[in-house]
Every structure is written in C-alpha cells, then in structure tokens.
PDB file of N, CA and C in Angstrom:
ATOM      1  N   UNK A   1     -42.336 -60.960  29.355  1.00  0.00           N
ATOM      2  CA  UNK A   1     -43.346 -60.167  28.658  1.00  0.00           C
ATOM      3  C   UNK A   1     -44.675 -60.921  28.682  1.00  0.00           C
ATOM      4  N   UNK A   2     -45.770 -60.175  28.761  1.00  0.00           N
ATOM      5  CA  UNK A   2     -46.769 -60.830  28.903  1.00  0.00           C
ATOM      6  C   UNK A   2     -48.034 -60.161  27.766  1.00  0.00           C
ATOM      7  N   UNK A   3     -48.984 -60.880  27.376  1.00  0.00           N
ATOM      8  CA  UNK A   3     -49.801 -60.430  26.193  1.00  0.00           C
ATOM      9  C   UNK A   3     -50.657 -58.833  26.846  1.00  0.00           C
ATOM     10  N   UNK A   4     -51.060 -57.806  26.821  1.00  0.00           N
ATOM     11  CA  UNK A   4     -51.665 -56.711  26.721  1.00  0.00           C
ATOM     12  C   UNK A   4     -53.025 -56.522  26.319  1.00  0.00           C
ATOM     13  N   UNK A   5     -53.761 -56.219  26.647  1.00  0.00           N
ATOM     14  CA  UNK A   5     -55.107 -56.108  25.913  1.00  0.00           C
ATOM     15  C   UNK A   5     -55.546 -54.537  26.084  1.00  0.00           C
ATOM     16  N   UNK A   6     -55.843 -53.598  24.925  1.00  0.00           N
ATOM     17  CA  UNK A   6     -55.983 -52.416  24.829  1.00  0.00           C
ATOM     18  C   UNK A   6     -57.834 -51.897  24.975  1.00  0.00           C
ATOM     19  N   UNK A   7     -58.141 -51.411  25.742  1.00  0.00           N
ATOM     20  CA  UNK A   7     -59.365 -50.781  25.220  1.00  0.00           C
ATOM     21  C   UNK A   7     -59.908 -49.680  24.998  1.00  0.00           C
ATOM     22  N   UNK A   8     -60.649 -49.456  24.009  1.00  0.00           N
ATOM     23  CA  UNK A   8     -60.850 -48.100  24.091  1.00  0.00           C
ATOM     24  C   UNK A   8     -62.070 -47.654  23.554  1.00  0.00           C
ATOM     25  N   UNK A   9     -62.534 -46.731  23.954  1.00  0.00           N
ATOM     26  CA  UNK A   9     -64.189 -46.635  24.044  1.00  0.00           C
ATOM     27  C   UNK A   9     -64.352 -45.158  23.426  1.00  0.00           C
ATOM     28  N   UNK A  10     -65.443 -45.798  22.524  1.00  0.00           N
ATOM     29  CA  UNK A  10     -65.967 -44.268  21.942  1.00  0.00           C
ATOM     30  C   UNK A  10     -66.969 -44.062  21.902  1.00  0.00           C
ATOM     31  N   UNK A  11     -67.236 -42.312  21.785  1.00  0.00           N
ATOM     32  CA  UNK A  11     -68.691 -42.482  21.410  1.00  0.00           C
ATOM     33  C   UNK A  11     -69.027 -42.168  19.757  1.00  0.00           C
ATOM     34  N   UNK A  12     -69.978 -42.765  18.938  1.00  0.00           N
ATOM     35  CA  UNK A  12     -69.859 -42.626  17.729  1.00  0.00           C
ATOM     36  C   UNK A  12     -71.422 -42.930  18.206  1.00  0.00           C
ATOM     37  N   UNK A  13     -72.292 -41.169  17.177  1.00  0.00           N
ATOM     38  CA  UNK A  13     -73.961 -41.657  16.874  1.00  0.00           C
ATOM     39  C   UNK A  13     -74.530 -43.106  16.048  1.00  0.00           C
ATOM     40  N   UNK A  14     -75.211 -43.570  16.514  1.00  0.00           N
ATOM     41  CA  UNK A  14     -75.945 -44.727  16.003  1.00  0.00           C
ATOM     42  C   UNK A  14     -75.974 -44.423  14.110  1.00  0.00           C
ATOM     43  N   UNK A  15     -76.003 -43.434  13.987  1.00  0.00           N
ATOM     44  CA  UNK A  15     -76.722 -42.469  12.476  1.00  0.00           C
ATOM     45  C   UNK A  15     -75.220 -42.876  11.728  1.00  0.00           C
ATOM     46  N   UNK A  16     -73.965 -42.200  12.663  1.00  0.00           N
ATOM     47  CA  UNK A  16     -73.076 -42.323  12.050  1.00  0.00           C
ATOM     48  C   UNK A  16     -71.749 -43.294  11.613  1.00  0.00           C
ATOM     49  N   UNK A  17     -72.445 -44.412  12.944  1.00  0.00           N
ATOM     50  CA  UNK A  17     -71.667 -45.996  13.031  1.00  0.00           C
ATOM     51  C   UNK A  17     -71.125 -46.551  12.271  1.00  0.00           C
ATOM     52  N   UNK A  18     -71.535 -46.662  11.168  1.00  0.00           N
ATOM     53  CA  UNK A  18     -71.718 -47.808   9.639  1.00  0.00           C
ATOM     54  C   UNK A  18     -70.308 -46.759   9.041  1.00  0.00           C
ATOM     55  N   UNK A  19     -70.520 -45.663   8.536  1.00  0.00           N
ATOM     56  CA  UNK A  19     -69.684 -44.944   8.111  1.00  0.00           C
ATOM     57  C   UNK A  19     -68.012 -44.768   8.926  1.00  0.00           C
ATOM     58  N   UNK A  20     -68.371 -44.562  10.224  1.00  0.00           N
ATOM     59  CA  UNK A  20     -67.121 -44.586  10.961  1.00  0.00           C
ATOM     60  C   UNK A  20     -66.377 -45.574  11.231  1.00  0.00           C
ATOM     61  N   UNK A  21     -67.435 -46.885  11.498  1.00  0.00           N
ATOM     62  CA  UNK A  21     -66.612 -48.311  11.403  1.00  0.00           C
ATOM     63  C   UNK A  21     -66.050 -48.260  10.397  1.00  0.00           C
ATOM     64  N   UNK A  22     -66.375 -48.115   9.029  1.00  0.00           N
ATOM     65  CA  UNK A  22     -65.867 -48.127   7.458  1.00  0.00           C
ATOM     66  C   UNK A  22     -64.441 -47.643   7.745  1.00  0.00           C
ATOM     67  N   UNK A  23     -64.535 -46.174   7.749  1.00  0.00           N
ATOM     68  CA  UNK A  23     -62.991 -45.698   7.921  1.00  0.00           C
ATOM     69  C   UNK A  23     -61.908 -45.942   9.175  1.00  0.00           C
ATOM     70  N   UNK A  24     -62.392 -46.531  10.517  1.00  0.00           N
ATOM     71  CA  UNK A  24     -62.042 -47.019  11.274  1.00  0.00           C
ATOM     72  C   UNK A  24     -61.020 -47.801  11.274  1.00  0.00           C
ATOM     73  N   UNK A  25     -61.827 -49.067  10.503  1.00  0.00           N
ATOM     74  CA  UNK A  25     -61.375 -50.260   9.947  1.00  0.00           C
ATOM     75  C   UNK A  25     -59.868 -49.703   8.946  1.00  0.00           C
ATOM     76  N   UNK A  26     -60.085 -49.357   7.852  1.00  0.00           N
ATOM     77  CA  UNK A  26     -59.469 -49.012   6.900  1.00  0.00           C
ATOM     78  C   UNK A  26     -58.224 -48.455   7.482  1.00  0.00           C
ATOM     79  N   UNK A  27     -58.536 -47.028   7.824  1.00  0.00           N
ATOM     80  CA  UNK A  27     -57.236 -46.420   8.358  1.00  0.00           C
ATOM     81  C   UNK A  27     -56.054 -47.605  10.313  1.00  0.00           C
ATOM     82  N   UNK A  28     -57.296 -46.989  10.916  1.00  0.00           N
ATOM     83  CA  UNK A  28     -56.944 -48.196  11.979  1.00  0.00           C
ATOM     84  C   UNK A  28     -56.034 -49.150  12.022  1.00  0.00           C
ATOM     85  N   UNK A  29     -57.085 -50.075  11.385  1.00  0.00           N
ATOM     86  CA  UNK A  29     -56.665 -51.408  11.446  1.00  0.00           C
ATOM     87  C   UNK A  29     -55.860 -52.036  10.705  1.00  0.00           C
ATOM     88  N   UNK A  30     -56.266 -50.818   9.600  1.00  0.00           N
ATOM     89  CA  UNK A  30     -54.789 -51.120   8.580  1.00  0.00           C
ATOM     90  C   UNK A  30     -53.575 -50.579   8.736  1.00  0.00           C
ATOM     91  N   UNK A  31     -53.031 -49.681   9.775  1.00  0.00           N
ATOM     92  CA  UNK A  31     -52.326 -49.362   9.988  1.00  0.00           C
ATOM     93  C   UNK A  31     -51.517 -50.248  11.123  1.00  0.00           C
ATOM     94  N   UNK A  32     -52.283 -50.837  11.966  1.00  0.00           N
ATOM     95  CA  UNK A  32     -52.171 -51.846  13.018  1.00  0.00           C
ATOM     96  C   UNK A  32     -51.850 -52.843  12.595  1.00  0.00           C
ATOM     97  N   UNK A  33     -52.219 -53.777  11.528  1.00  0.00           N
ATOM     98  CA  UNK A  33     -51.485 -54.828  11.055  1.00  0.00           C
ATOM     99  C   UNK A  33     -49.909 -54.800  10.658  1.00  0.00           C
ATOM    100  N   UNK A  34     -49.638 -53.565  10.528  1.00  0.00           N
ATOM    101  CA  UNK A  34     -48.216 -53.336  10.137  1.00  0.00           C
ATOM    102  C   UNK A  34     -47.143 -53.368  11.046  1.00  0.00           C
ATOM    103  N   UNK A  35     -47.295 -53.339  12.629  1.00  0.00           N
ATOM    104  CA  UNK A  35     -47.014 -52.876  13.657  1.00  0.00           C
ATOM    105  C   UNK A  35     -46.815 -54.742  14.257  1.00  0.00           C
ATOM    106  N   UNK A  36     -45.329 -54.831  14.769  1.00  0.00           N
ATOM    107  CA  UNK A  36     -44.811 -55.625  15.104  1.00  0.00           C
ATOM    108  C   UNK A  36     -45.730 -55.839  16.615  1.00  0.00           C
ATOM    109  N   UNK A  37     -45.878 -56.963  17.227  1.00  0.00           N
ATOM    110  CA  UNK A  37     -46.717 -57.360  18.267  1.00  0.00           C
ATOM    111  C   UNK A  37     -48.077 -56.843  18.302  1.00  0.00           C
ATOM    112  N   UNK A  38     -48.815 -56.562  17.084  1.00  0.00           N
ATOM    113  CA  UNK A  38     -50.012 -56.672  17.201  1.00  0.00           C
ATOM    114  C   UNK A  38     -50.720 -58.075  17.219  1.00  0.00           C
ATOM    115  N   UNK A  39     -51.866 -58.088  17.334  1.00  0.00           N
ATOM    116  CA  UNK A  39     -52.605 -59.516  17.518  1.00  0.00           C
ATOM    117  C   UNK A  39     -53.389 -59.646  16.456  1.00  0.00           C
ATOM    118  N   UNK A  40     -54.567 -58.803  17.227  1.00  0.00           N
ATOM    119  CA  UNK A  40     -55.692 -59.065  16.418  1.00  0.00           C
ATOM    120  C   UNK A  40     -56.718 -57.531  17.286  1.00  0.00           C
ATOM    121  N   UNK A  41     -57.696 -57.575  16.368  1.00  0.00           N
ATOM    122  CA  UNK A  41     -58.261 -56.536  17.314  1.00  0.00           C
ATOM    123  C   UNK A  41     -59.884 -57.192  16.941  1.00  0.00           C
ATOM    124  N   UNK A  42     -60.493 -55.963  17.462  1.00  0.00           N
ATOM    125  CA  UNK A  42     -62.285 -56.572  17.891  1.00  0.00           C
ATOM    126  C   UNK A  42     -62.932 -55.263  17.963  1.00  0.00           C
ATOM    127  N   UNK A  43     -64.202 -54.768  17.753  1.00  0.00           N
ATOM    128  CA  UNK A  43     -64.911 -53.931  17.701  1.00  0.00           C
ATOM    129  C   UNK A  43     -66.565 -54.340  18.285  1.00  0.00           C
ATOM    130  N   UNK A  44     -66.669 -53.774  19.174  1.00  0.00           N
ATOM    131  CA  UNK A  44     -68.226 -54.423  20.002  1.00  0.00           C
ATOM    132  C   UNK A  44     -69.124 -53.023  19.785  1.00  0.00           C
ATOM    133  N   UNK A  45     -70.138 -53.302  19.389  1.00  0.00           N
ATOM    134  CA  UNK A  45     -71.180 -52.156  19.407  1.00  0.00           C
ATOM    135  C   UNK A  45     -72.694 -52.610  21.063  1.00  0.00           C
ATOM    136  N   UNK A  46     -72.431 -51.941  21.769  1.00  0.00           N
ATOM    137  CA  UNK A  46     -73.295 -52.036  23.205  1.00  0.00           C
ATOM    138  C   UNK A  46     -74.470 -52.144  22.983  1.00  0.00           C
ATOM    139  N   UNK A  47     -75.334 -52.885  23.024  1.00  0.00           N
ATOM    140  CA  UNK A  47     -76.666 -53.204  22.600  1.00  0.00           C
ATOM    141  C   UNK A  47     -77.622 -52.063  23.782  1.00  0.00           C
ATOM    142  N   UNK A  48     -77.160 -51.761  25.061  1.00  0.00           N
ATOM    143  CA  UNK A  48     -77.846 -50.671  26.109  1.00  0.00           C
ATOM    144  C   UNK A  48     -77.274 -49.376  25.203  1.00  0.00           C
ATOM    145  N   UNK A  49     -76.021 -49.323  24.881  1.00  0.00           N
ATOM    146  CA  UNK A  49     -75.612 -47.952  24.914  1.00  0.00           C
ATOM    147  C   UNK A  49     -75.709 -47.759  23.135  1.00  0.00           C
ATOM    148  N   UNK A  50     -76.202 -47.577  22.530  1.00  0.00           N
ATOM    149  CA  UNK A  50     -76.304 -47.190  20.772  1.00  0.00           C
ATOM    150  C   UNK A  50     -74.948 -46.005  20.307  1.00  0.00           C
ATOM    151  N   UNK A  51     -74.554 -45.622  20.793  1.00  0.00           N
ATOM    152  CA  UNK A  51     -73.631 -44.652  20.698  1.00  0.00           C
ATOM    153  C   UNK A  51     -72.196 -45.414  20.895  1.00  0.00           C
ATOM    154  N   UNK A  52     -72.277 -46.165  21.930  1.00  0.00           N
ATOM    155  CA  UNK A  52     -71.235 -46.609  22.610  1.00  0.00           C
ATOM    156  C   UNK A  52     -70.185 -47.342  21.715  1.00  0.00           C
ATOM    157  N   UNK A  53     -69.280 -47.432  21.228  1.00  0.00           N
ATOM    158  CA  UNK A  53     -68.345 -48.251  20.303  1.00  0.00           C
ATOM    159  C   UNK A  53     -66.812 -48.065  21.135  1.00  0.00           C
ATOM    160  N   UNK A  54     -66.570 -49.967  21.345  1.00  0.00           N
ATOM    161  CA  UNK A  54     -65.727 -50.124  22.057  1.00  0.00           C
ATOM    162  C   UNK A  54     -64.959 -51.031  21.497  1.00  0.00           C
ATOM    163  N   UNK A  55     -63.312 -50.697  21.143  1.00  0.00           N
ATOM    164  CA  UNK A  55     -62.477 -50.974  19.719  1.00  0.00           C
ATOM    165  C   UNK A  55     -61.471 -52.403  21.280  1.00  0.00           C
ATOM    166  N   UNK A  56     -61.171 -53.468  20.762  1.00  0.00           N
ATOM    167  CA  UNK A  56     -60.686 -54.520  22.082  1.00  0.00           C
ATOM    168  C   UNK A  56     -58.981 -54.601  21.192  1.00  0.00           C
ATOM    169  N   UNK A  57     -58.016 -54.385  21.334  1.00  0.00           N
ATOM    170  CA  UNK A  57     -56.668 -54.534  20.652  1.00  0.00           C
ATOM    171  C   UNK A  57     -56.003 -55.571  21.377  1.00  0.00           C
ATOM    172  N   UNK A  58     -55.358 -56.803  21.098  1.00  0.00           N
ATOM    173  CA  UNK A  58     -54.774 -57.871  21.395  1.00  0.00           C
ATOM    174  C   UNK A  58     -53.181 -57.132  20.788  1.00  0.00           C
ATOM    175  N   UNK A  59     -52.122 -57.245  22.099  1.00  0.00           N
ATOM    176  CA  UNK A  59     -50.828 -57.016  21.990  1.00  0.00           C
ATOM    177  C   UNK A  59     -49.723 -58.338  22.676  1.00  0.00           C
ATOM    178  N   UNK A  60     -48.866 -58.512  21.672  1.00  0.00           N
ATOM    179  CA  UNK A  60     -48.213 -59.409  22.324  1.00  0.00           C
ATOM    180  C   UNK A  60     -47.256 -58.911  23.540  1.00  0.00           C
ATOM    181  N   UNK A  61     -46.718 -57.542  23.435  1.00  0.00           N
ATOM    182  CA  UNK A  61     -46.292 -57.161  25.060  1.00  0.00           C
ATOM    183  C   UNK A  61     -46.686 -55.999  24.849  1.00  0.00           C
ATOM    184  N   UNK A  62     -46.863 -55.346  26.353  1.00  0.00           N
ATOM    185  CA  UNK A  62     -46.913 -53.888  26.238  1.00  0.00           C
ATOM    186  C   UNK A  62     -45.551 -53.065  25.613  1.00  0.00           C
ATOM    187  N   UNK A  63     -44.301 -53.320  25.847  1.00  0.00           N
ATOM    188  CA  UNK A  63     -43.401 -52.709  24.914  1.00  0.00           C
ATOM    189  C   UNK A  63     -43.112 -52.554  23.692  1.00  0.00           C
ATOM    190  N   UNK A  64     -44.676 -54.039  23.065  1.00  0.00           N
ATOM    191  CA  UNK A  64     -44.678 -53.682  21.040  1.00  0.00           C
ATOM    192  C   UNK A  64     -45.399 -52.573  21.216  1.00  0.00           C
ATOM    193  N   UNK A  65     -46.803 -52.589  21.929  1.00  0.00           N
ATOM    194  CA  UNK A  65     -47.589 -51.473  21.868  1.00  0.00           C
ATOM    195  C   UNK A  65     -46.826 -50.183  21.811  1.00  0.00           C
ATOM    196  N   UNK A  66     -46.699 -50.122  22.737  1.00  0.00           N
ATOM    197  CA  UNK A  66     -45.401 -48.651  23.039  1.00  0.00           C
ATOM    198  C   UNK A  66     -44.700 -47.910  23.127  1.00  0.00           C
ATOM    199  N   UNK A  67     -44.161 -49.214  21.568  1.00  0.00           N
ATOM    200  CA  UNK A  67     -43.366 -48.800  20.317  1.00  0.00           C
ATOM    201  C   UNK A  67     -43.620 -47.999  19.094  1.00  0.00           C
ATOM    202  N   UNK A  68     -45.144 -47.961  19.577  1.00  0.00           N
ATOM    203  CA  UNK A  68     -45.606 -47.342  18.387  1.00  0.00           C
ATOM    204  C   UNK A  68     -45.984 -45.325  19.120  1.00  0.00           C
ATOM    205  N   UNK A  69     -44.825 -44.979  17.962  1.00  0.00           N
ATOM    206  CA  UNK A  69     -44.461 -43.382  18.453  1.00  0.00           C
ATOM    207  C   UNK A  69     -45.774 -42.624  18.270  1.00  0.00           C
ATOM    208  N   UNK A  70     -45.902 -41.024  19.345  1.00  0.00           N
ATOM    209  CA  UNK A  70     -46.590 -40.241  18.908  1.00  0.00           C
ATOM    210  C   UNK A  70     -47.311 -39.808  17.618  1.00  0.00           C
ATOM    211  N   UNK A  71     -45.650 -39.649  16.898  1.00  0.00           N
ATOM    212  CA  UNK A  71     -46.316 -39.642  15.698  1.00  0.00           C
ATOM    213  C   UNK A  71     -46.665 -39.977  14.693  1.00  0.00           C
ATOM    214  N   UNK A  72     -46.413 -41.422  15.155  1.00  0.00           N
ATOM    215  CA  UNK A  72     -47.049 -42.395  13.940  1.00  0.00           C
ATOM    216  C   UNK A  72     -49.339 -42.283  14.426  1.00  0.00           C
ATOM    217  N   UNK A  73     -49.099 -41.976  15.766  1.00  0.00           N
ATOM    218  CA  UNK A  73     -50.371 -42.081  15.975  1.00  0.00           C
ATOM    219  C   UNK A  73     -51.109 -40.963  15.724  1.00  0.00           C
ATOM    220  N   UNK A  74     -49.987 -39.921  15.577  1.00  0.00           N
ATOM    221  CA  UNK A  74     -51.201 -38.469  15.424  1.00  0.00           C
ATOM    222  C   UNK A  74     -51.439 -39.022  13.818  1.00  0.00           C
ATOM    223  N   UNK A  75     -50.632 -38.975  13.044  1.00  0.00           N
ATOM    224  CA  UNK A  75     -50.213 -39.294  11.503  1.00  0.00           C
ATOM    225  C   UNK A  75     -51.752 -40.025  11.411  1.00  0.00           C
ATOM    226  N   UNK A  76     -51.937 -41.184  11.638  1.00  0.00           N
ATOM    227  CA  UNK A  76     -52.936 -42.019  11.749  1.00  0.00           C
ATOM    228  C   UNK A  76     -53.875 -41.121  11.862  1.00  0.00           C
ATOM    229  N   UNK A  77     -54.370 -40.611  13.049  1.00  0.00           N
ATOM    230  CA  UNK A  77     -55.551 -39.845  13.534  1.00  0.00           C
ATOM    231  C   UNK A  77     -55.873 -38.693  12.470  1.00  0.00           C
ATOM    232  N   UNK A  78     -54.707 -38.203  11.831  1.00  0.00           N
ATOM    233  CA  UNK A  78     -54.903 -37.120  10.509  1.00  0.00           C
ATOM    234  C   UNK A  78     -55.860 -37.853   9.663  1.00  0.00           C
ATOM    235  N   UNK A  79     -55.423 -39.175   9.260  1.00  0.00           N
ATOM    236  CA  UNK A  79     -55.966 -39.874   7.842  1.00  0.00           C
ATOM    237  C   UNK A  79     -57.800 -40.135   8.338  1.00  0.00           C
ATOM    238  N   UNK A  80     -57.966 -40.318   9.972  1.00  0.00           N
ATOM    239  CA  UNK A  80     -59.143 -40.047   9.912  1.00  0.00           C
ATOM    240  C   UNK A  80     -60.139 -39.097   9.741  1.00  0.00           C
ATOM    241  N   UNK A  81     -59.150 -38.120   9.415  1.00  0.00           N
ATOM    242  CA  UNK A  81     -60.443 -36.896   8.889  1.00  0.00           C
ATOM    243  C   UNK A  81     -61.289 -36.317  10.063  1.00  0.00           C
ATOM    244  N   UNK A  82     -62.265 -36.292   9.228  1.00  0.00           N
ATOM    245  CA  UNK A  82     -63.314 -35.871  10.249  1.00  0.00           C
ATOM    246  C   UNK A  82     -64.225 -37.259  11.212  1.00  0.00           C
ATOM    247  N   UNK A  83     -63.855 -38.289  10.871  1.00  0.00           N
ATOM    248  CA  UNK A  83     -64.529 -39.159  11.227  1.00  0.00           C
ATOM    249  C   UNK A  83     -63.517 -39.722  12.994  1.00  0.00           C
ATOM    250  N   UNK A  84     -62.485 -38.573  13.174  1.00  0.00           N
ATOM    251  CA  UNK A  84     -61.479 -38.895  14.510  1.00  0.00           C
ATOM    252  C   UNK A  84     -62.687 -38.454  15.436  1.00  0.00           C
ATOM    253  N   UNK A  85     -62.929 -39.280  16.304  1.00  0.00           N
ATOM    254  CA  UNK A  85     -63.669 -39.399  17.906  1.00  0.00           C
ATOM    255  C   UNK A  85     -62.549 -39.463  19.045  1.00  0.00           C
ATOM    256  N   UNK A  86     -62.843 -38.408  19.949  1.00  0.00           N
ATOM    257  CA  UNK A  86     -61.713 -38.595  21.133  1.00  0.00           C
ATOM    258  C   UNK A  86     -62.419 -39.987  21.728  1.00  0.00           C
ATOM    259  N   UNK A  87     -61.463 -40.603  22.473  1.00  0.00           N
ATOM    260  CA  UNK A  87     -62.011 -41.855  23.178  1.00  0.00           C
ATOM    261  C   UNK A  87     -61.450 -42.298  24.443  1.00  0.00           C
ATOM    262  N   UNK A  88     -62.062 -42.632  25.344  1.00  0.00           N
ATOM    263  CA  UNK A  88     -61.226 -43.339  26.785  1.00  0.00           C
ATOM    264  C   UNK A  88     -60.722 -44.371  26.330  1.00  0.00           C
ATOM    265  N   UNK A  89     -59.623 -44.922  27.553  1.00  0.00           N
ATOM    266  CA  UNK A  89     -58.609 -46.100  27.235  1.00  0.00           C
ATOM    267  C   UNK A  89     -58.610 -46.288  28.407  1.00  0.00           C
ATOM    268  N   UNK A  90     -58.351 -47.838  28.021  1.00  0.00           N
ATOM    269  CA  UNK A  90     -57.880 -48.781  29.177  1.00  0.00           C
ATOM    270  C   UNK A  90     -57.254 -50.131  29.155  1.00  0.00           C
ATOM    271  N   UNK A  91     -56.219 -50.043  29.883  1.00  0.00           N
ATOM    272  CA  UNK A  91     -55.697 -51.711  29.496  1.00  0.00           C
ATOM    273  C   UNK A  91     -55.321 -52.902  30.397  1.00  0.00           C
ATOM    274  N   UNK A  92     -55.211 -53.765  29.855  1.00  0.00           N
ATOM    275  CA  UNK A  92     -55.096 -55.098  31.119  1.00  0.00           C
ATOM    276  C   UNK A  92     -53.706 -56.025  30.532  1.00  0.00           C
ATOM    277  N   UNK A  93     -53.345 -56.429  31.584  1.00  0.00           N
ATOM    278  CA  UNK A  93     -51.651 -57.062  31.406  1.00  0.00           C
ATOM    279  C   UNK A  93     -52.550 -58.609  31.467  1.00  0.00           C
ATOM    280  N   UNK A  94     -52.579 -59.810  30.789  1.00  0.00           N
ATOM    281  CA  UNK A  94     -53.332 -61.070  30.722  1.00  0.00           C
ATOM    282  C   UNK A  94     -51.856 -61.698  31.860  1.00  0.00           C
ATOM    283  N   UNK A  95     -52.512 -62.292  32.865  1.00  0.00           N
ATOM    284  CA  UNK A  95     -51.570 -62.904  33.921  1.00  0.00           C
ATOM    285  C   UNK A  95     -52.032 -64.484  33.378  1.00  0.00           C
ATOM    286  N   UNK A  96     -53.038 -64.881  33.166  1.00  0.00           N
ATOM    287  CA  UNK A  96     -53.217 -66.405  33.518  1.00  0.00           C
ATOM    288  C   UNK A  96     -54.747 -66.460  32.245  1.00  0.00           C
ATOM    289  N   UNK A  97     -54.285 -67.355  31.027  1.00  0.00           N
ATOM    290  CA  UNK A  97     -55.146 -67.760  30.210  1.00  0.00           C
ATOM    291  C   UNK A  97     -55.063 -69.440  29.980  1.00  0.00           C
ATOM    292  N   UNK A  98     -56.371 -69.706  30.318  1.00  0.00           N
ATOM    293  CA  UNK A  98     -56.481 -71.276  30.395  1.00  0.00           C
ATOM    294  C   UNK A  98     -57.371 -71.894  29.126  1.00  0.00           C
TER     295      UNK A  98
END
C-alpha cells in the first residue's frame, strides 16, 4: 500500500470564500478525521484564479480512501446545504518521498 494524495478543485466566488471555507471545514473535515487512513488535509486559495479553491487530502492507502461508501459521502454533501460546490478530482499514488 502506498500513501494517496486526493485533489479536488472548486470553484467558490471570492464574495463567498470565507463563509464556505467555514462550513467546509466543519462538515468536511470533520467528518474526515473520523475515517480510518486519513492524514491530514490542506486547502490552497490561487492567488491568479480568486474563485479557484483547491481542497489537497493526504491518505494512507487508496483502499482507506475507498472505504469510505457512497453514502456516507452523499450524507456529508447533504449537511453542506447550500454551500455544496460540484468540483473536479484528481489523485496521485506517492511512489518515492525523500
């Protein structure tokens, strides 16, 4: 097994950032700490792109990730309300950290 790194990119208005990180965090991340082979996660706001919000998830294998069912994730996405943004994903398998 090898560590996972999740990404996923949203768009969230500059206007509405502050507020969405808020519940982000909360629901998110608090739900993610609970979840066996999580790491740690990271949130970058794009200094070119103002909209752009890109969430970085540290997994200890892709099969903890993957463990986590549909519907624990729709469940999640409910508690965000109105503040749910569809978002692209992407992920990387870490081969070699020095």
């Amino acid at each position: 097994m090898s560590q996972v790194i999740e990404l996923l990119r949203f768009e969230v208005s500059a206007a509405d950032r502050d507020a969405w990180l808020e519940v982000e965090r909360r629901v998110w991340t608090g739900f993610l700490k609970t979840v066996p082979g999580f790491q740690r996660k990271e949130t970058w706001i794009d200094d070119d792109e103002p909209d752009a919000v890109t969430v970085v998830i540290w997994w200890e294998s892709r099969e903890q990730w993957y463990a986590v069912t549909a519907e624990q994730s729709a469940a999640v996405d409910r508690e965000m309300g109105e503040w749910l943004r569809p978002c692209t994903m992407r992920s990387w398998r870490v081969v070699c950290a020095d």
